[in-house]
C-alpha atoms as a PDB file:
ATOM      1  CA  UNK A   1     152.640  23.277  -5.227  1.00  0.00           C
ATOM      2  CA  UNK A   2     154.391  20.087  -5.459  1.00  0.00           C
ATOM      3  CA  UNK A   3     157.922  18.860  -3.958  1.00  0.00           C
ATOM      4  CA  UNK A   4     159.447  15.719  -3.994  1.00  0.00           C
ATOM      5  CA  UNK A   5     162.155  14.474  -1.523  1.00  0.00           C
ATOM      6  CA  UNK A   6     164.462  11.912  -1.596  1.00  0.00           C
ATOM      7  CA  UNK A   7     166.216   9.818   1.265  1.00  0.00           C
ATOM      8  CA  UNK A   8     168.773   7.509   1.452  1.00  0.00           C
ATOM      9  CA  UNK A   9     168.277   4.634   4.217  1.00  0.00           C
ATOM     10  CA  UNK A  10     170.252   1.432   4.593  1.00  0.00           C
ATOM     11  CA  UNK A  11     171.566   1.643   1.440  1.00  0.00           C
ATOM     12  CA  UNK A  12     167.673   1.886  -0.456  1.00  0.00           C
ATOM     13  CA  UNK A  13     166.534   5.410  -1.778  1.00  0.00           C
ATOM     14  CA  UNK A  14     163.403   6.680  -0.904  1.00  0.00           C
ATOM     15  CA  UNK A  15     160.854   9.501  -2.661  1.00  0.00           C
ATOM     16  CA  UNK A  16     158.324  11.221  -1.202  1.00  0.00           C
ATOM     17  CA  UNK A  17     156.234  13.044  -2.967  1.00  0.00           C
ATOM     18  CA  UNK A  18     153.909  15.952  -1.360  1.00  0.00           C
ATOM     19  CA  UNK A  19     151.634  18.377  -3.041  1.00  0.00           C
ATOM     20  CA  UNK A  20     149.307  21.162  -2.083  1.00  0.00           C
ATOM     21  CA  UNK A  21     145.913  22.166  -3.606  1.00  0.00           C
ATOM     22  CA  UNK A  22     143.150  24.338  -2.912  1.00  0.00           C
ATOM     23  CA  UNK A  23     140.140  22.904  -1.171  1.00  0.00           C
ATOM     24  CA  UNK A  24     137.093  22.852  -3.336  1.00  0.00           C
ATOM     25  CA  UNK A  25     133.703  24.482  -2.180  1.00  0.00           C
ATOM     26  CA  UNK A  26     131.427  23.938  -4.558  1.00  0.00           C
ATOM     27  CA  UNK A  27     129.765  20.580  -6.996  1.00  0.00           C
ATOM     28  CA  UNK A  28     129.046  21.088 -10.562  1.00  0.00           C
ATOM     29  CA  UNK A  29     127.278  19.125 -12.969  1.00  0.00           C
ATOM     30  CA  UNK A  30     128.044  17.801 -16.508  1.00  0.00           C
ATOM     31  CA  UNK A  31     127.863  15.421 -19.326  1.00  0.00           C
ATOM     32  CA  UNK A  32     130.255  12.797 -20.118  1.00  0.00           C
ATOM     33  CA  UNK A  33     131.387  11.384 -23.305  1.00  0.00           C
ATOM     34  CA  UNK A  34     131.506   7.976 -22.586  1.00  0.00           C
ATOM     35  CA  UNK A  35     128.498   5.696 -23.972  1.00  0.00           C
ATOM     36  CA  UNK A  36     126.882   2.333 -22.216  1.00  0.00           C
ATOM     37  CA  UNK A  37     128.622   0.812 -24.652  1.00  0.00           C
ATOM     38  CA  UNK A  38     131.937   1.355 -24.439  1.00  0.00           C
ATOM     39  CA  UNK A  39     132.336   3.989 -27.293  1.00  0.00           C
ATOM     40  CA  UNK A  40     132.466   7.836 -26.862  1.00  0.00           C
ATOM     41  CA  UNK A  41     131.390  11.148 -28.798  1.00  0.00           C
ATOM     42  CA  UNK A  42     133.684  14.118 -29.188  1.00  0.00           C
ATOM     43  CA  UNK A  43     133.443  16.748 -27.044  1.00  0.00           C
ATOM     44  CA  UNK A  44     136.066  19.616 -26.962  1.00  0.00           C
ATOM     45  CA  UNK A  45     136.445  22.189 -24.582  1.00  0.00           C
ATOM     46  CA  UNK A  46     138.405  25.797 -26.447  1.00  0.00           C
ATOM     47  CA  UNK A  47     139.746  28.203 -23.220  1.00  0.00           C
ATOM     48  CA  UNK A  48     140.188  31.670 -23.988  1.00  0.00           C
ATOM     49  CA  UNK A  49     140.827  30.792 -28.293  1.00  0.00           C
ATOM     50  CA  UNK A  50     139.139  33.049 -30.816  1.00  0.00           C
ATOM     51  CA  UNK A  51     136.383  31.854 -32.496  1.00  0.00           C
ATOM     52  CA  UNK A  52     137.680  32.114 -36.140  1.00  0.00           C
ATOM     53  CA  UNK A  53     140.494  29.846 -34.578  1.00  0.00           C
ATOM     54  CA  UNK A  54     138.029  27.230 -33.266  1.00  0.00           C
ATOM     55  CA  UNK A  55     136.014  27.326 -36.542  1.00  0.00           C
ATOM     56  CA  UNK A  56     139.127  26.669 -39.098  1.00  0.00           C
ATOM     57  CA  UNK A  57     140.386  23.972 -36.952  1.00  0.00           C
ATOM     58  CA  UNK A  58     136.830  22.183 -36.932  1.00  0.00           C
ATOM     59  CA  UNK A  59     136.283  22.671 -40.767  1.00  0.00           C
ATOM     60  CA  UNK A  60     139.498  20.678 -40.748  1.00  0.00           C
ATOM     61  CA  UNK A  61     139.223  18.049 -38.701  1.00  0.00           C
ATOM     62  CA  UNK A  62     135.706  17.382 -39.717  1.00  0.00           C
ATOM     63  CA  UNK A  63     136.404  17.021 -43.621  1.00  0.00           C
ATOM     64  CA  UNK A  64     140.044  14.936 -42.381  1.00  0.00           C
ATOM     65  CA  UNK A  65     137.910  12.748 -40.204  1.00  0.00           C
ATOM     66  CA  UNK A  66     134.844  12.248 -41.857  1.00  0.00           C
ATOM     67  CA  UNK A  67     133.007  13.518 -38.958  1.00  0.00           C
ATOM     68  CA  UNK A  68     129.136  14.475 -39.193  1.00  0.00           C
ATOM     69  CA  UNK A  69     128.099  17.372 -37.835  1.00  0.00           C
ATOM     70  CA  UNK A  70     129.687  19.388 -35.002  1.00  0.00           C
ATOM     71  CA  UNK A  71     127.694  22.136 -32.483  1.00  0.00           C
ATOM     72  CA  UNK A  72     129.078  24.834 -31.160  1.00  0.00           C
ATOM     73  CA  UNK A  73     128.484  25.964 -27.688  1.00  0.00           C
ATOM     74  CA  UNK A  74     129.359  29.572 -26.709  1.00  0.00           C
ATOM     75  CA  UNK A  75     130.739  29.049 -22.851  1.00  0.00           C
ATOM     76  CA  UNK A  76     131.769  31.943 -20.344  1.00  0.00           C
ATOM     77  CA  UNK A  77     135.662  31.071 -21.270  1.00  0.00           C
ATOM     78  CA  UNK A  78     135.478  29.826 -24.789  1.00  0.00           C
ATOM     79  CA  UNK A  79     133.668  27.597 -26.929  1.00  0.00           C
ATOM     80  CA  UNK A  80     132.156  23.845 -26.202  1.00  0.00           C
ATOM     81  CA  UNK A  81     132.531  21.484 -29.875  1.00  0.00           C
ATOM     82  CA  UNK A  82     130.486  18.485 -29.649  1.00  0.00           C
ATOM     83  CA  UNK A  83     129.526  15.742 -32.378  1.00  0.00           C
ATOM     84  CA  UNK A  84     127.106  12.894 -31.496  1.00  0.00           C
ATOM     85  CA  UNK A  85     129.172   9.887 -33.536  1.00  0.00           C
ATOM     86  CA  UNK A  86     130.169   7.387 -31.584  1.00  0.00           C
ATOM     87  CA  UNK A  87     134.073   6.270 -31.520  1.00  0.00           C
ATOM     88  CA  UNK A  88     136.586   4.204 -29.848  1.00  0.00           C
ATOM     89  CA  UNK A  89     138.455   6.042 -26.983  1.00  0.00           C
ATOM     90  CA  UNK A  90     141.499   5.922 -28.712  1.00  0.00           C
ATOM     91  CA  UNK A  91     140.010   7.455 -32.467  1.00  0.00           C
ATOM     92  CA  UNK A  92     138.947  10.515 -29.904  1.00  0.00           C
ATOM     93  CA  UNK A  93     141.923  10.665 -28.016  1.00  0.00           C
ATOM     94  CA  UNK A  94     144.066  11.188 -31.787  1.00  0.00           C
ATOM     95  CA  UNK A  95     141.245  13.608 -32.663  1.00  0.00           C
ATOM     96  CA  UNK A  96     141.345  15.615 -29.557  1.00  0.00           C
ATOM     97  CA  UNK A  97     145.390  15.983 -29.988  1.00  0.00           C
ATOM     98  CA  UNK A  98     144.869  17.178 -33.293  1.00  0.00           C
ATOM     99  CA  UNK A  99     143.245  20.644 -31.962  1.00  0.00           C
ATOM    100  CA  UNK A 100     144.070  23.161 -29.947  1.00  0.00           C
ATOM    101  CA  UNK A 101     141.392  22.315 -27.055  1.00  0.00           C
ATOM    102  CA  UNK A 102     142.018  23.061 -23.630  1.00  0.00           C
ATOM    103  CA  UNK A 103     145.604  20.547 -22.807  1.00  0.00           C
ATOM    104  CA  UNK A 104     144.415  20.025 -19.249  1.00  0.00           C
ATOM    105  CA  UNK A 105     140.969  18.851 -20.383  1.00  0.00           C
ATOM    106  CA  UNK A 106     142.285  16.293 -23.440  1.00  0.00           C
ATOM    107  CA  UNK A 107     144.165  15.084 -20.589  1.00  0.00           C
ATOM    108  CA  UNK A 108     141.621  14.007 -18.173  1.00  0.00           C
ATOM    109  CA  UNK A 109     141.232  10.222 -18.574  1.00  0.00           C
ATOM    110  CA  UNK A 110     145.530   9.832 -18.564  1.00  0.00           C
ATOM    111  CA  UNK A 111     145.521  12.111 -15.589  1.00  0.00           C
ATOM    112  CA  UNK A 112     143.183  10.731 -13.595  1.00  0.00           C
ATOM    113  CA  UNK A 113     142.852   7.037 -14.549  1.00  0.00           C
ATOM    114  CA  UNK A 114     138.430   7.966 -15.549  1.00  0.00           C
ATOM    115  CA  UNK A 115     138.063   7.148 -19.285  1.00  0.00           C
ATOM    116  CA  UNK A 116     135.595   9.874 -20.461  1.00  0.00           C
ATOM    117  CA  UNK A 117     135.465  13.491 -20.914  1.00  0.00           C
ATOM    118  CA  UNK A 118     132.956  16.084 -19.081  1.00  0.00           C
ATOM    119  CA  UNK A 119     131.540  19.144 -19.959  1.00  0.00           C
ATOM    120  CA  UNK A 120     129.831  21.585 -17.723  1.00  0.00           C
ATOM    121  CA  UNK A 121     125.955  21.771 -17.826  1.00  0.00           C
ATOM    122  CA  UNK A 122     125.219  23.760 -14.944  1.00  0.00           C
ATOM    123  CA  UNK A 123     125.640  27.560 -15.130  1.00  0.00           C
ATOM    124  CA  UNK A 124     129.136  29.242 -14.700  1.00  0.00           C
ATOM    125  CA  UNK A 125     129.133  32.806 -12.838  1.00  0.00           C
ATOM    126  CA  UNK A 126     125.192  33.153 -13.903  1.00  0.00           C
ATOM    127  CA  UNK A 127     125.945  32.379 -17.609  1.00  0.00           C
ATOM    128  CA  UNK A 128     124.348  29.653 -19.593  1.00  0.00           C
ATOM    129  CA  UNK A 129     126.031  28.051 -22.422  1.00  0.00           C
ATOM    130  CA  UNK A 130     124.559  28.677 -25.917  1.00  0.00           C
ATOM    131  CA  UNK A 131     124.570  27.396 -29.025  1.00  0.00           C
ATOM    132  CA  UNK A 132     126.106  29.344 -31.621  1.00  0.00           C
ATOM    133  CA  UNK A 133     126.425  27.341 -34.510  1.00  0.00           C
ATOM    134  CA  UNK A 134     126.269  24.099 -36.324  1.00  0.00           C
ATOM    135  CA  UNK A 135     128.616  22.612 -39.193  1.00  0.00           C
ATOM    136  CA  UNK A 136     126.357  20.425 -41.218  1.00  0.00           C
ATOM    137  CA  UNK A 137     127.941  17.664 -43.144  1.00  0.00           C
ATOM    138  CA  UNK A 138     126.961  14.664 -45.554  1.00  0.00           C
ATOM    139  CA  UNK A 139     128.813  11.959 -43.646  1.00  0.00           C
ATOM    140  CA  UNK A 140     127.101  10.360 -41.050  1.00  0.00           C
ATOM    141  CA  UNK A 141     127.736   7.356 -38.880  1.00  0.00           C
ATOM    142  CA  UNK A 142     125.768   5.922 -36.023  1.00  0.00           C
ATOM    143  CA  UNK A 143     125.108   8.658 -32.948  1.00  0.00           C
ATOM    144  CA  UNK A 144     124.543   8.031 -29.315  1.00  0.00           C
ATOM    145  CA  UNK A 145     120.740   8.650 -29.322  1.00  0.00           C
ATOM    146  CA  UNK A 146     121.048  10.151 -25.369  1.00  0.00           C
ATOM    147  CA  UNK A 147     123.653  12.796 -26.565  1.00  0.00           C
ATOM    148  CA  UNK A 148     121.420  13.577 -29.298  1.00  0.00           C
ATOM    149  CA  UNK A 149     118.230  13.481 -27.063  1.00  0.00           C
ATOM    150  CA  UNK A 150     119.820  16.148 -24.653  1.00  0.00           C
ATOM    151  CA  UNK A 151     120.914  18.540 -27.644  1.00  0.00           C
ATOM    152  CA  UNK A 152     117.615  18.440 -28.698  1.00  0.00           C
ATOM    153  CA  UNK A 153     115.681  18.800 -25.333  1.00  0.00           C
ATOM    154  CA  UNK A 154     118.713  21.408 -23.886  1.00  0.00           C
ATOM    155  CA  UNK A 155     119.271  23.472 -27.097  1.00  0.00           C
ATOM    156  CA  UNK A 156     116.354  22.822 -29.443  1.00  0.00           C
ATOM    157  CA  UNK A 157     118.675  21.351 -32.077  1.00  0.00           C
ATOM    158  CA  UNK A 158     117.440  19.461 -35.156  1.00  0.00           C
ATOM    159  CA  UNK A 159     119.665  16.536 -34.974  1.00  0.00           C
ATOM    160  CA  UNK A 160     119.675  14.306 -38.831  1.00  0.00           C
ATOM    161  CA  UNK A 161     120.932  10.593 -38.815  1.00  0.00           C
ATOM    162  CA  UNK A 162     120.952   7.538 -37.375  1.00  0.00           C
ATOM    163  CA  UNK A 163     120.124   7.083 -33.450  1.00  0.00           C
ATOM    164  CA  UNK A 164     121.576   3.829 -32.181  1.00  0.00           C
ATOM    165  CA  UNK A 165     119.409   2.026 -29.429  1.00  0.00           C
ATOM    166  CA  UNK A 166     121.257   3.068 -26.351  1.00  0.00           C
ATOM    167  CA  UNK A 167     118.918   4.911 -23.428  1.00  0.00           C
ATOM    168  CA  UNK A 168     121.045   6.490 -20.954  1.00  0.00           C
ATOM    169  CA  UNK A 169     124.370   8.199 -20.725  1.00  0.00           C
ATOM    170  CA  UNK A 170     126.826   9.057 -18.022  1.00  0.00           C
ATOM    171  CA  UNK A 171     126.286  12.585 -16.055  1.00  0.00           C
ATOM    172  CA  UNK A 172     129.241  13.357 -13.789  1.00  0.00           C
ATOM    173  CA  UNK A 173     129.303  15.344 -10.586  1.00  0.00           C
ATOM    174  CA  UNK A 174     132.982  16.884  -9.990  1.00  0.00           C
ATOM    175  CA  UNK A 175     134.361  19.396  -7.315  1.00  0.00           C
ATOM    176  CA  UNK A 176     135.237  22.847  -8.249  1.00  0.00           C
ATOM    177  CA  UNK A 177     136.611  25.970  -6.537  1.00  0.00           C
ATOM    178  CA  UNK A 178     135.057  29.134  -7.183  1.00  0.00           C
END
């Protein structure tokens, strides 16, 4: 819940703004997007869209992109997309707005100020997210070898191209209320 009230004191107005929110209980764990470098890999997050949705749109915006290949994550609400090419914030940002991800989740980084996308890696309800799928494809630009190493070592994937020479990545802890 959120109000906002105004006041008018010696001539000078005045806002207050006050909101309410549930206390969170509980820490969960995830990857972020964000690189050591500076660049980021695309991760989307699909709530509650069918699959045959989520699969049209990422034949599309991988052949209008030029992107290499993108996994697909089965999650207990939906679908995780990820692809290990690096970009600038801003070439994911236009590519995330372009699907019909989760709003709330594109909108992170202009919400709260953080520039990088998480997605869970910790269990939700007792479910594990799985890999589903892969969409193979002949372009292929330089990946973030730590993404890639944790697809591997996490999912068993056969990751093809070119590794660049970063050695870490980012892993975020963030409050949630279950």
């Amino acid at each position: 819940m959120k109000s906002r009230l105004t006041l008018n004191v010696f001539n000078k107005e005045i806002t207050l703004f006050f909101g309410v929110q549930n206390q969170y209980n509980k820490w969960k764990t995830g990857i972020t997007n964000r690189c050591k470098d500076g660049q980021f890999v695309l991760f989307l997050d699909y709530d509650k869209v069918p699959y045959s949705w989520v699969v049209d749109e990422l034949d599309h915006i991988q052949k209008h992109h030029k992107l290499g290949d993108i996994h697909i994550f089965q999650t207990n609400n939906g679908y995780h997309a990820i692809n290990t090419e690096k970009r600038s914030f801003q070439e994911i940002l236009k590519i995330m707005n372009q699907t019909s991800a989760d709003i709330h989740f594109i909108n992170v980084p202009l919400k709260y100020g953080k520039k990088a996308w998480t997605l869970r890696i910790s269990n939700k309800k007792g479910k594990m997210i799985k890999h589903i799928s892969t969409f193979p494809a002949k372009n292929k630009k330089v990946m973030s070898a730590p993404h890639n190493w944790y697809l591997r070592e996490m999912y068993g994937l056969v990751i093809n191209g070119t590794d660049d020479e970063e050695q870490s990545f980012y892993i975020s802890k963030y409050p949630i209320n279950e």
